[in-house]
Protein backbone atom coordinates (compact mmCIF):
# COMPACT_ATOMS: atom_id res chain seq x y z
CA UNK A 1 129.67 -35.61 -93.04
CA UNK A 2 133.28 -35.26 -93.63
CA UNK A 3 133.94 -31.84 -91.47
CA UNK A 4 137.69 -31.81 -92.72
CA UNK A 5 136.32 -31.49 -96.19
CA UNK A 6 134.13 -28.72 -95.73
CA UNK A 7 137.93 -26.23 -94.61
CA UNK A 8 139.15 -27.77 -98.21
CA UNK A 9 139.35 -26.54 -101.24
CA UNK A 10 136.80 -26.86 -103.82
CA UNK A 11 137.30 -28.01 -107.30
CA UNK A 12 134.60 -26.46 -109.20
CA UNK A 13 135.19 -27.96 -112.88
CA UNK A 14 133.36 -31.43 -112.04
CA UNK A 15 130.01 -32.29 -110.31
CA UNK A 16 126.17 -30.13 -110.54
CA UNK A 17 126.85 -26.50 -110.96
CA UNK A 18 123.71 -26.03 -109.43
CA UNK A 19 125.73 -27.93 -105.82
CA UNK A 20 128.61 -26.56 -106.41
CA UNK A 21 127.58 -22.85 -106.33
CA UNK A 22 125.01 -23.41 -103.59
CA UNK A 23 127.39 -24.78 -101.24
CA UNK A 24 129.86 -22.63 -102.25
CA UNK A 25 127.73 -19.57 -101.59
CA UNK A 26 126.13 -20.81 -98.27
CA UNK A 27 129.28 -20.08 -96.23
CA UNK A 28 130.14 -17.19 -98.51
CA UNK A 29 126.32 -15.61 -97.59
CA UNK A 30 126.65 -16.28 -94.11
CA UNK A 31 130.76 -14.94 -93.27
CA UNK A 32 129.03 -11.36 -95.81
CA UNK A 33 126.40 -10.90 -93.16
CA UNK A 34 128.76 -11.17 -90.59
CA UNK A 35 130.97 -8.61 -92.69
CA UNK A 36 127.72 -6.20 -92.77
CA UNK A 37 127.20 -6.46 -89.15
CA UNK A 38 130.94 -4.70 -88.51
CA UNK A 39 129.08 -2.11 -89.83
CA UNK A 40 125.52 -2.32 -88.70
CA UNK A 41 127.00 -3.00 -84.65
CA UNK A 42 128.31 0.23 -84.99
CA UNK A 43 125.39 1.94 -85.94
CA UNK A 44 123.38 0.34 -83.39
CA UNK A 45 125.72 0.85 -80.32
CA UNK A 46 126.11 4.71 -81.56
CA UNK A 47 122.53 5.07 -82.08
CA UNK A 48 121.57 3.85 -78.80
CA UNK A 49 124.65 5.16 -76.18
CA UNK A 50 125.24 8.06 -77.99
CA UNK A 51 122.39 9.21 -79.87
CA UNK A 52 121.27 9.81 -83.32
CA UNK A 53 123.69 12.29 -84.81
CA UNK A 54 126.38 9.81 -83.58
CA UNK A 55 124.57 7.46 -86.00
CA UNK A 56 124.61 10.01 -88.63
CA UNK A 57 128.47 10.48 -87.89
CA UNK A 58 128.96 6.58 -88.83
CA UNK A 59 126.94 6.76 -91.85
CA UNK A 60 128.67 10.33 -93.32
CA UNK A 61 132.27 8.94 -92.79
CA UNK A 62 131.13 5.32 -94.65
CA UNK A 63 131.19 6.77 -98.30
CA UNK A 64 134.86 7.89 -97.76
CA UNK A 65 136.10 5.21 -96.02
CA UNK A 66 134.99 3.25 -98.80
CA UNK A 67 136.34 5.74 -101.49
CA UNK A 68 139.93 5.03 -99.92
CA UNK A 69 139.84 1.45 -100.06
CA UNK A 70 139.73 1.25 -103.60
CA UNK A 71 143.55 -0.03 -104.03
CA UNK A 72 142.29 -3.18 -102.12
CA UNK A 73 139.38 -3.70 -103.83
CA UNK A 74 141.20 -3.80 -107.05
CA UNK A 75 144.07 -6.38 -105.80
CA UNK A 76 141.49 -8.28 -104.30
CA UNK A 77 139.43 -8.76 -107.49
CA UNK A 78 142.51 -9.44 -109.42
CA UNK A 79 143.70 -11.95 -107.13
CA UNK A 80 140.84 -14.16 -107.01
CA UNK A 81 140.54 -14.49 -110.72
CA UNK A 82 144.28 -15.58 -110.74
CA UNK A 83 144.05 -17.42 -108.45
CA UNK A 84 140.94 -19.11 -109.06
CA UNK A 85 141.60 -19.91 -112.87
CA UNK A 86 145.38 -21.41 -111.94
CA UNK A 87 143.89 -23.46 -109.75
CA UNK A 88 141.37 -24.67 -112.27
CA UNK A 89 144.19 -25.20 -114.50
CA UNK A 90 146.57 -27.03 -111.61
CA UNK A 91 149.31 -24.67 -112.16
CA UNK A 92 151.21 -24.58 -108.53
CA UNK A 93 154.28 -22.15 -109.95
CA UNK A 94 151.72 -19.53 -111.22
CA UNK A 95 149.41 -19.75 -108.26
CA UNK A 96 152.10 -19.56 -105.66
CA UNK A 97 153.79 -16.39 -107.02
CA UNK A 98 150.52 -14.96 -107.66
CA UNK A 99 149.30 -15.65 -103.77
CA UNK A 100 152.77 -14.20 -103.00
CA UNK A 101 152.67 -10.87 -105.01
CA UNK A 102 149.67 -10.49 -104.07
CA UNK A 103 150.13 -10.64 -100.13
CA UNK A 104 153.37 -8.19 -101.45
CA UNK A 105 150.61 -5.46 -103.20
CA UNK A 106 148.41 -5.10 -100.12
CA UNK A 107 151.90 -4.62 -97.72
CA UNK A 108 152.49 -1.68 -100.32
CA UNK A 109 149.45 -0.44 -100.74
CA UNK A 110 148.28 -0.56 -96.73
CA UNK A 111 151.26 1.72 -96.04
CA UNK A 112 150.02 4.20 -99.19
CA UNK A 113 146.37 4.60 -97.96
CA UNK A 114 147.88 5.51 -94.67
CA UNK A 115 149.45 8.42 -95.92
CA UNK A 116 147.14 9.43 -98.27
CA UNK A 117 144.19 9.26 -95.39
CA UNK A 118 146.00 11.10 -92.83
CA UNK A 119 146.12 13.94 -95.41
CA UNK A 120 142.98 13.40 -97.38
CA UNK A 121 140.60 13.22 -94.45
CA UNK A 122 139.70 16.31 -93.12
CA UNK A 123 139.69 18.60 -96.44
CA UNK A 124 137.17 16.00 -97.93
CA UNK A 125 134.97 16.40 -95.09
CA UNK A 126 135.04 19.88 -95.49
CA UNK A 127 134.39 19.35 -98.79
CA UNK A 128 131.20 17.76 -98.42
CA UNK A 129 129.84 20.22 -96.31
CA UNK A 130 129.45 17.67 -93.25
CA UNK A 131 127.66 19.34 -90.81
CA UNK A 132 129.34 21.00 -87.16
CA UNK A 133 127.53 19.09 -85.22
CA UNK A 134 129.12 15.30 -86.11
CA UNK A 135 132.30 16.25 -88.13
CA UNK A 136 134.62 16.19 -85.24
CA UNK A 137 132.94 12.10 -84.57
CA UNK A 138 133.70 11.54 -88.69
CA UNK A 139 137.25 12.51 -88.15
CA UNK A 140 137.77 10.12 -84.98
CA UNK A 141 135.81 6.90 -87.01
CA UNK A 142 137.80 7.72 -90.11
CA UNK A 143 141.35 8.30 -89.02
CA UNK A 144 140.71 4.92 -86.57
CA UNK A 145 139.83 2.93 -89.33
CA UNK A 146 142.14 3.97 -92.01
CA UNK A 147 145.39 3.67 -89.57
CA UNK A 148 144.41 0.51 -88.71
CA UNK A 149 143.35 -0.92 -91.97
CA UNK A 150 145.73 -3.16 -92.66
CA UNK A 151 143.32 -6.07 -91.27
CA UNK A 152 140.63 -5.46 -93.15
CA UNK A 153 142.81 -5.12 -96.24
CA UNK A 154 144.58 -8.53 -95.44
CA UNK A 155 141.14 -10.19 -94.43
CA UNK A 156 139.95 -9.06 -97.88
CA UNK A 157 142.94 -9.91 -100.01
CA UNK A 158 143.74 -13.51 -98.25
CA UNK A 159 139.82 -14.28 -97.90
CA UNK A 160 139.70 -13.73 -101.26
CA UNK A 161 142.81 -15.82 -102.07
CA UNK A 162 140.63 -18.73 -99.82
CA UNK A 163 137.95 -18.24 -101.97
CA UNK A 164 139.45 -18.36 -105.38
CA UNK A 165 140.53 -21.70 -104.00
CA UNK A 166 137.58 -23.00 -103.36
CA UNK A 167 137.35 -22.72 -99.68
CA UNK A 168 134.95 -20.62 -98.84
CA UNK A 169 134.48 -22.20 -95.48
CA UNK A 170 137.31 -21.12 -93.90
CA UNK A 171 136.90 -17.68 -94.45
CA UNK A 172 133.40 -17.67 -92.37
CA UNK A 173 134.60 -18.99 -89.44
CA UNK A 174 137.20 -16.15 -89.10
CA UNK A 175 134.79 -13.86 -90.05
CA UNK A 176 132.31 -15.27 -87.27
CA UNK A 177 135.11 -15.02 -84.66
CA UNK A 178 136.11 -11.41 -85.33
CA UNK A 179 132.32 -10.51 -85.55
CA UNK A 180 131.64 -11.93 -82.19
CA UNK A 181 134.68 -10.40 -80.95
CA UNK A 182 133.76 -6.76 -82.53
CA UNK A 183 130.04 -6.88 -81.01
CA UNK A 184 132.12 -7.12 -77.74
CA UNK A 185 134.32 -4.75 -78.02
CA UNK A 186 131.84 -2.18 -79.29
CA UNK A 187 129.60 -2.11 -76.11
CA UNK A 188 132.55 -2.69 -74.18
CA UNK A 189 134.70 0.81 -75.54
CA UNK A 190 131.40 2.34 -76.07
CA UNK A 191 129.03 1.45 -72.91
CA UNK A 192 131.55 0.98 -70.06
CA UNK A 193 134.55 2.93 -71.49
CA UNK A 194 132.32 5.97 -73.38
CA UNK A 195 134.57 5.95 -76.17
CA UNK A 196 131.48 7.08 -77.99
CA UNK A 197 132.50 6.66 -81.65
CA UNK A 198 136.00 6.57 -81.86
CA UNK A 199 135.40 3.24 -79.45
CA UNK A 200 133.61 1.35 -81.94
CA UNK A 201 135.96 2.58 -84.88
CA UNK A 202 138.86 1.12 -82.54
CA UNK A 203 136.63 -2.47 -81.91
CA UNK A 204 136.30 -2.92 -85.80
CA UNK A 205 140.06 -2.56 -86.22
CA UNK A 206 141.33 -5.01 -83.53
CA UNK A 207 138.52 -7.51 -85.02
CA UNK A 208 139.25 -7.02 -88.81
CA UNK A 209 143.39 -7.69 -87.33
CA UNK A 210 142.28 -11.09 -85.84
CA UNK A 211 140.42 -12.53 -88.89
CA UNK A 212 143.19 -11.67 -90.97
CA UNK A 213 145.72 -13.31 -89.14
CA UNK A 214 143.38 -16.54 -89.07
CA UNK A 215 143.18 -16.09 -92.87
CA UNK A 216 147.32 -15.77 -92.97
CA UNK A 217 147.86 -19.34 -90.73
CA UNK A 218 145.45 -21.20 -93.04
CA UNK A 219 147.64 -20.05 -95.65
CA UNK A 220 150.22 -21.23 -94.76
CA UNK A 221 149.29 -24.95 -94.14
CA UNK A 222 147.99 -25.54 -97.65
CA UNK A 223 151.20 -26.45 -98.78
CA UNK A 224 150.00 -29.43 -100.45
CA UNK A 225 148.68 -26.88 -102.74
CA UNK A 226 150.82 -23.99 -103.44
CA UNK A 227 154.03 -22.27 -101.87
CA UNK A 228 154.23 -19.52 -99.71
CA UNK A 229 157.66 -18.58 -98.52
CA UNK A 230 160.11 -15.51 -99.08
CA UNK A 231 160.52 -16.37 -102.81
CA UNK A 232 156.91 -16.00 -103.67
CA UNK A 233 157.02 -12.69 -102.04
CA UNK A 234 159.48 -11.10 -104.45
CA UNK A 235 157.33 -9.00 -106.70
CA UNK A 236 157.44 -10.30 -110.39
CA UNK A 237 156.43 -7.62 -112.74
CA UNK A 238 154.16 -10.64 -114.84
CA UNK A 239 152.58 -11.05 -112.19
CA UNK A 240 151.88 -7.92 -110.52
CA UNK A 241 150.74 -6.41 -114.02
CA UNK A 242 148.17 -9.13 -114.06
CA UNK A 243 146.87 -8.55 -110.83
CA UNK A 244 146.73 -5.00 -111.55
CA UNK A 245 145.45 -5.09 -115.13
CA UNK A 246 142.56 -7.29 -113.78
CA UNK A 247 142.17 -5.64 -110.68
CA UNK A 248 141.90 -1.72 -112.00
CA UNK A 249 138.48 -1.84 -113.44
CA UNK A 250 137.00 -3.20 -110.29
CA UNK A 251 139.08 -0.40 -108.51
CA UNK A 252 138.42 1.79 -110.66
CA UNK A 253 134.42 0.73 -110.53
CA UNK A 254 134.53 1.34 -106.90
CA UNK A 255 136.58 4.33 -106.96
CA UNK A 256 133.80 6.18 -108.80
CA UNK A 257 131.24 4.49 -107.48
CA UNK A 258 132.40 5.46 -104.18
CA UNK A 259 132.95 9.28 -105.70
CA UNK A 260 129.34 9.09 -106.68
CA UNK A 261 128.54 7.97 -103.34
CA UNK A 262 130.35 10.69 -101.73
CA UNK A 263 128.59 13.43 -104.48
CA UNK A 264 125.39 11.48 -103.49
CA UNK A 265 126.48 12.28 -99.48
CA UNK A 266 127.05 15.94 -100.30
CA UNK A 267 123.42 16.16 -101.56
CA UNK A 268 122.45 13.98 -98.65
CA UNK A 269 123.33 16.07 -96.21
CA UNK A 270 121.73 19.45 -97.45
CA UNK A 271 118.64 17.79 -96.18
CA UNK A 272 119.66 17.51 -92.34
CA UNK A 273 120.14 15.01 -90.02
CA UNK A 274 117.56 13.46 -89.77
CA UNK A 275 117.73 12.31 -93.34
CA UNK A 276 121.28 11.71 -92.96
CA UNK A 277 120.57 9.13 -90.21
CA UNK A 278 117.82 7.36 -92.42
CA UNK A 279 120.02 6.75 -95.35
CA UNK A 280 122.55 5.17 -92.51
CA UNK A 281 119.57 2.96 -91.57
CA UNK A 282 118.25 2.35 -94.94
CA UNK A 283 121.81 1.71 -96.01
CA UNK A 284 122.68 -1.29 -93.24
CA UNK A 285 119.71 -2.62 -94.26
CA UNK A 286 120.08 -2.13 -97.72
CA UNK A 287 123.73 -4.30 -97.09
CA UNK A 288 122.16 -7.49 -95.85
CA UNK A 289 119.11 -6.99 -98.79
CA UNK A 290 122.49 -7.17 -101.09
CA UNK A 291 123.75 -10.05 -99.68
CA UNK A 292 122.59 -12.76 -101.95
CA UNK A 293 123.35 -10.76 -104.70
CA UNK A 294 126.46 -10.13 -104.02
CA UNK A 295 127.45 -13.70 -102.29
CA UNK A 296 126.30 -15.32 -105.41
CA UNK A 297 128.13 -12.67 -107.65
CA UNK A 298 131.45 -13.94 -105.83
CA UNK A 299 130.29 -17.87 -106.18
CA UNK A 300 130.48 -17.34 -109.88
CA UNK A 301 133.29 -15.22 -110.18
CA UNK A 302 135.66 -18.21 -108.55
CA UNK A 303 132.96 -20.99 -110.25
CA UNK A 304 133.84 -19.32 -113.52
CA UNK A 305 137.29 -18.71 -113.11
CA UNK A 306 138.19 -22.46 -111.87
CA UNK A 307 136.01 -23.76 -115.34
CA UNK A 308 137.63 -21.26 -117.68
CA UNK A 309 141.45 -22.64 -116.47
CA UNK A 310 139.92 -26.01 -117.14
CA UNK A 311 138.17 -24.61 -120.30
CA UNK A 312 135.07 -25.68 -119.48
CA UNK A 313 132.92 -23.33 -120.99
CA UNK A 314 129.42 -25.63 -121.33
CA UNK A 315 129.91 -25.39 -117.48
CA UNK A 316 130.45 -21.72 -117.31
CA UNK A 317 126.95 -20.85 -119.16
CA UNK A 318 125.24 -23.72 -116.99
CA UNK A 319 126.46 -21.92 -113.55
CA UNK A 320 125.50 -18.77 -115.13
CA UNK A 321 122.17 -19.60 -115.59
CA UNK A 322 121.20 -21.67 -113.06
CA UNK A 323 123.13 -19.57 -110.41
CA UNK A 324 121.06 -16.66 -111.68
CA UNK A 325 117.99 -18.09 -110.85
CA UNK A 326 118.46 -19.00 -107.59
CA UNK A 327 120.21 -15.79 -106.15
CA UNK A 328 116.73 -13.92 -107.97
CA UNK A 329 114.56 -16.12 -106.08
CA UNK A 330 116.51 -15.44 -102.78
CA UNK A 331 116.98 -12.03 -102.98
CA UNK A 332 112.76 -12.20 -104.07
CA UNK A 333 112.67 -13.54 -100.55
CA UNK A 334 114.66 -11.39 -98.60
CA UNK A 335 113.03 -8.37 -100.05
CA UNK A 336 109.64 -9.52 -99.22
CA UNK A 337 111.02 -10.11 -95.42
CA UNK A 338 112.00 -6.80 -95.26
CA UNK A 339 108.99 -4.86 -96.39
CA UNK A 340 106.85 -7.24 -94.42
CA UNK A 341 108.98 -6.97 -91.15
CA UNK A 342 111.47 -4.04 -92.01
CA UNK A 343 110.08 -1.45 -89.23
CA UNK A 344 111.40 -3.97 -86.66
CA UNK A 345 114.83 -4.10 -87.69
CA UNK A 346 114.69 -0.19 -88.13
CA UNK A 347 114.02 0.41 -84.17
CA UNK A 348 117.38 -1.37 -83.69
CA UNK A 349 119.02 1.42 -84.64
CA UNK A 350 116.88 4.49 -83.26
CA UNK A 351 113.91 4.89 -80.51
CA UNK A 352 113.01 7.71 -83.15
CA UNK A 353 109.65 6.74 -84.83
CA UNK A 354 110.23 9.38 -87.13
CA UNK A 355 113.51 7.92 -88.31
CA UNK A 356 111.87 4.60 -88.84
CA UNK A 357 108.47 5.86 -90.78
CA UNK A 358 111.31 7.98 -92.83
CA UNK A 359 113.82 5.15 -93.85
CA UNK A 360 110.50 2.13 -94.02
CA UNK A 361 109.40 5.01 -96.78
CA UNK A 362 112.75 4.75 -98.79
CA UNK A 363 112.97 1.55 -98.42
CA UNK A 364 109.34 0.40 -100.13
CA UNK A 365 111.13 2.65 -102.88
CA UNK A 366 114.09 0.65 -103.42
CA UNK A 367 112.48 -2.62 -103.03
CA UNK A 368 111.87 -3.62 -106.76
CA UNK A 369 115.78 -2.87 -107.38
CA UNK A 370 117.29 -5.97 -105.13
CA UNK A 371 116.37 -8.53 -107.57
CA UNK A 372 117.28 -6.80 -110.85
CA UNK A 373 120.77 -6.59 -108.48
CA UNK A 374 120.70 -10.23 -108.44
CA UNK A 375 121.05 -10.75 -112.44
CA UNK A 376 123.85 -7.71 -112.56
CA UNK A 377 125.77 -9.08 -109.83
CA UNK A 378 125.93 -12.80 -111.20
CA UNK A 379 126.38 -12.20 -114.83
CA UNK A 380 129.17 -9.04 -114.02
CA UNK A 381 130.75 -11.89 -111.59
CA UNK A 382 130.77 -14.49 -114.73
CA UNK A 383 132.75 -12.44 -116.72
CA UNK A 384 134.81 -11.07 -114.34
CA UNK A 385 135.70 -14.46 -113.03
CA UNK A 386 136.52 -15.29 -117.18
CA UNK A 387 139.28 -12.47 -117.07
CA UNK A 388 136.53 -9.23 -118.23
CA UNK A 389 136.27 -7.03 -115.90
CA UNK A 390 135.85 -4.19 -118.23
CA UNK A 391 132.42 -4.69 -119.67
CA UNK A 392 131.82 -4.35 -115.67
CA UNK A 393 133.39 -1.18 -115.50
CA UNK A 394 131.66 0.23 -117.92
CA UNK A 395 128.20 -0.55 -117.35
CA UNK A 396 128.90 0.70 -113.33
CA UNK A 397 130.39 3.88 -114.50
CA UNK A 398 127.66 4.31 -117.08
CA UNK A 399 124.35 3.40 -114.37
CA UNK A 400 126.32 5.35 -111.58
CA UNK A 401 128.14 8.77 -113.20
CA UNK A 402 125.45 8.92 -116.43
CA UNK A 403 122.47 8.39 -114.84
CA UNK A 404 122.42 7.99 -111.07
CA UNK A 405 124.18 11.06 -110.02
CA UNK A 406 122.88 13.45 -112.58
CA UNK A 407 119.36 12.42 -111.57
CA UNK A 408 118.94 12.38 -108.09
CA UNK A 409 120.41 16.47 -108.58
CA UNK A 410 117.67 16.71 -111.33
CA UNK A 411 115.26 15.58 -109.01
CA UNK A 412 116.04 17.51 -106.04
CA UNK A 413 115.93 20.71 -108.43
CA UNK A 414 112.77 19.73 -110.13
CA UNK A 415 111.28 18.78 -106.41
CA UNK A 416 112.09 22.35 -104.87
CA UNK A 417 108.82 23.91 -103.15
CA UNK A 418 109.20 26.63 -100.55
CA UNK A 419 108.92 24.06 -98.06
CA UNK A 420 111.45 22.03 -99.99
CA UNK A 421 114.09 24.40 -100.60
CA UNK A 422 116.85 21.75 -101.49
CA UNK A 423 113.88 19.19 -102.74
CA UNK A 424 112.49 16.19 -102.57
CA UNK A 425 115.08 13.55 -100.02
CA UNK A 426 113.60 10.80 -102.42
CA UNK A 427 115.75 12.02 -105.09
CA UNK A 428 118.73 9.61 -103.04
CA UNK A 429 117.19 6.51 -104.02
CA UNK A 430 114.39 7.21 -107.00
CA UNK A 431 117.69 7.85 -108.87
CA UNK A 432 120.01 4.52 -106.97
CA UNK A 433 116.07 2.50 -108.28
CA UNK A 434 116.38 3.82 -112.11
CA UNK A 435 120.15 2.84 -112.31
CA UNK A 436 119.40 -0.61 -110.62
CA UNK A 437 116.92 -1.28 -113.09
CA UNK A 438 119.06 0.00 -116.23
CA UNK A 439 122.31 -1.83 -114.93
CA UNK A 440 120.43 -5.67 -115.03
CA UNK A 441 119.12 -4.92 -118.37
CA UNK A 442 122.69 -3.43 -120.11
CA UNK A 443 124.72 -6.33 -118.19
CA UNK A 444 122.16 -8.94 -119.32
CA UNK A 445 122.85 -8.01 -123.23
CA UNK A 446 126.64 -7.72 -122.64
CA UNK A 447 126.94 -11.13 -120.92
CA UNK A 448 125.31 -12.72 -123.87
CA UNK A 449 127.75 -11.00 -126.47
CA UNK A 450 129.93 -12.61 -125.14
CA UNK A 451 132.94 -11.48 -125.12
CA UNK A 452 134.19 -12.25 -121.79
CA UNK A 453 134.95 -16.16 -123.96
CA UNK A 454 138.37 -14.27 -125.41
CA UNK A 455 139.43 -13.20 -122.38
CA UNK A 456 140.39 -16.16 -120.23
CA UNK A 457 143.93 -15.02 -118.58
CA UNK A 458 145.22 -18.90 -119.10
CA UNK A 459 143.87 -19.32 -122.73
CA UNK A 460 145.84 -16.02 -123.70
CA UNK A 461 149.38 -17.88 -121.69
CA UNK A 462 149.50 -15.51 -118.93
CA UNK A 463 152.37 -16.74 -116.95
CA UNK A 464 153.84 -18.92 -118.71
């Protein structure tokens, strides 16, 4: 095996789709694991040094932490479609000013969501009603992470820059190096130092910096490919326009997704901590249940994006179905692992039996849901990857502020007994199940309309 090849760059337009997305999405599966055990580390190490409202702490602050990312989320989405279809279509000029503006945006927009968090943090966790006894640990985690989140906005941005090249590679074995390096930070602030939560807030930041410098130096020695100096860096308004135009949806998508997460954390939390600290559990675990789904979404998003530049449609609808099928029948798999052997993972986070009969309960809810994920995530990543990431943005805002929201409030009305004053905790993911479920079947009918064909950023001469 040719290990030089494997940190390369993959040209997706020739060769078995079927290969090509599978080896594509190996790595890709692997370095998202390693992204969901940032998270999951923490949880653990909180959960067992400093208890479980620490662990509830971690899992409160996650919905807003998320909901202020969504500037990077949107430059990363629009960078790897750029990026991915000029390289389909061999254009160096185009893809090195769009690698440049890009590394430009997330400069800019670090320094915003700074501001905005040092602000914005404690009024929305007033907001939400966090409870006394872990909004003081909220603050500390949050105001960590967002002051130091310019190397998990970099990591994101220039990982997904590797990616829309083809080199997916690369990007794990950062990944894998900060991971190891944030497990050993975490017991070390946390254990030894008793940093309690702020320690393991601190540990993700100084991990997320590394990988992102990693990403930054392999950058730079793919000249053969594109150029990255000072020139490149100077925003161009064609350019930056693109990035955003693409971009917004998916920011926008996660913007109200994460609104209707935080909405969904306000209801959460009326039913104690205890429940609180299941949904953290049921949510870490939820994120490597996702995995395949989303890992193969991404495949296709840069597999579609490289064929579309080359205008190789036959191959787009080839990768769409055959990647389909296989990301169903893994995530099939992975859910079956879970509810046979999902109790075991749950004591990770908690000696609590309680907790873990509690979240093993939610989770045999949910189960169904992961595979109908699968067929969302891939088809919404073919037509992003194609240039339409609204028909995306729709259907998210649709399955998450039409029906997901609305019904786990219904529920938890409907559900009140004088034992129940605030309802039925099932409400949380009944409701997440239903819009799972409706979200495969609307994306399903709008991938086969279509439209995402008309959309292709180099068939409409962006750029040029």
């Amino acid at each position: 095996m040719n290990i030089k090849a494997l940190f390369a760059p993959s040209d997706m337009t020739e060769g078995s789709p079927a290969k090509k997305i599978i080896l594509f999405t190996v790595p890709m599966l692997i370095g998202n694991i390693a992204q969901q055990l940032y998270n999951t580390v923490d949880s653990i190490v909180v959960g067992k040094y400093v208890g479980d409202n620490a662990l509830a702490a971690v899992g409160s602050a996650g919905p807003i932490f998320n909901l202020l990312l969504v500037l990077f989320v949107g430059i990363s989405t629009g960078a790897g479609i750029m990026v991915s279809q000029y390289f389909g279509a061999k254009e160096r000029e185009n893809l090195s000013k769009t690698i440049g503006n890009c590394i430009t945006l997330t400069a800019i927009s670090t320094l915003l969501i700074m501001v905005v968090a040092y602000f914005a943090v404690d009024p929305i966790l007033n907001l939400l009603g966090t409870p006394q006894s872990i909004i003081g640990w909220c603050h500390d985690y949050l105001m960590i992470l967002m002051m130091g989140g310019g190397g998990l906005a970099f990591y994101n941005i220039l990982g997904g820059i590797l990616r829309g090249l083809g080199d997916s590679v690369s990007a794990l074995v950062y990944l894998l190096i900060a991971t190891v390096i944030n497990i050993v930070l975490d017991i070390y602030f946390v254990a030894v130092l008793g940093m309690e939560v702020a320690g393991v807030a601190l540990a993700t930041v100084i991990a997320q910096t590394i990988s992102a410098v990693c990403c930054l130096f392999k950058l730079l020695k793919m000249r053969e490919i594109f150029d990255l100096d000072f020139k490149v860096l100077k925003p161009e308004k064609r350019y930056t326009s693109e990035v955003i135009k693409l971009g917004l949806p998916s920011g926008l998508t996660q913007a109200i997704f994460s609104m209707a997460m935080v909405m969904v954390q306000s209801l959460t939390n009326s039913f104690g901590e205890m429940v609180i600290a299941a949904n953290v559990i049921i949510m870490r675990v939820d994120g490597f249940a996702m995995m395949p789904n989303f890992s193969f979404g991404t495949a296709l998003t840069t597999y579609a994006g490289q064929n579309v530049g080359a205008r190789r449609f036959d191959r787009v609808e080839e990768g769409a179905r055959v990647g389909t099928y296989i990301a169903m029948g893994v995530s099939a798999t992975i859910t079956v692992i879970i509810l046979i052997f999902g109790d075991i993972l749950m004591y990770a986070f908690t000696d609590t039996a309680e907790l873990v009969d509690l979240s093993m309960r939610m989770m045999r809810v949910l189960a169904v849901g992961y595979i109908a994920m699968a067929v969302t995530q891939c088809l919404s990543g073919v037509m992003r990857g194609a240039g339409d990431t609204m028909s995306p943005m729709w259907i998210s805002i649709f399955t998450t502020v039409v029906v997901r929201v609305p019904l786990a409030y219904a529920i938890a009305y409907l559900t009140r007994t004088p034992e129940m004053p605030t309802g039925s905790y099932q409400c949380i993911f009944i409701s997440l199940l239903i819009s799972w479920l409706m979200g495969a079947l609307i994306t399903y009918i709008a991938y086969h309309r279509r439209r995402w064909k008309h959309r292709a950023m180099v068939y409409n001469g962006v750029g040029k």
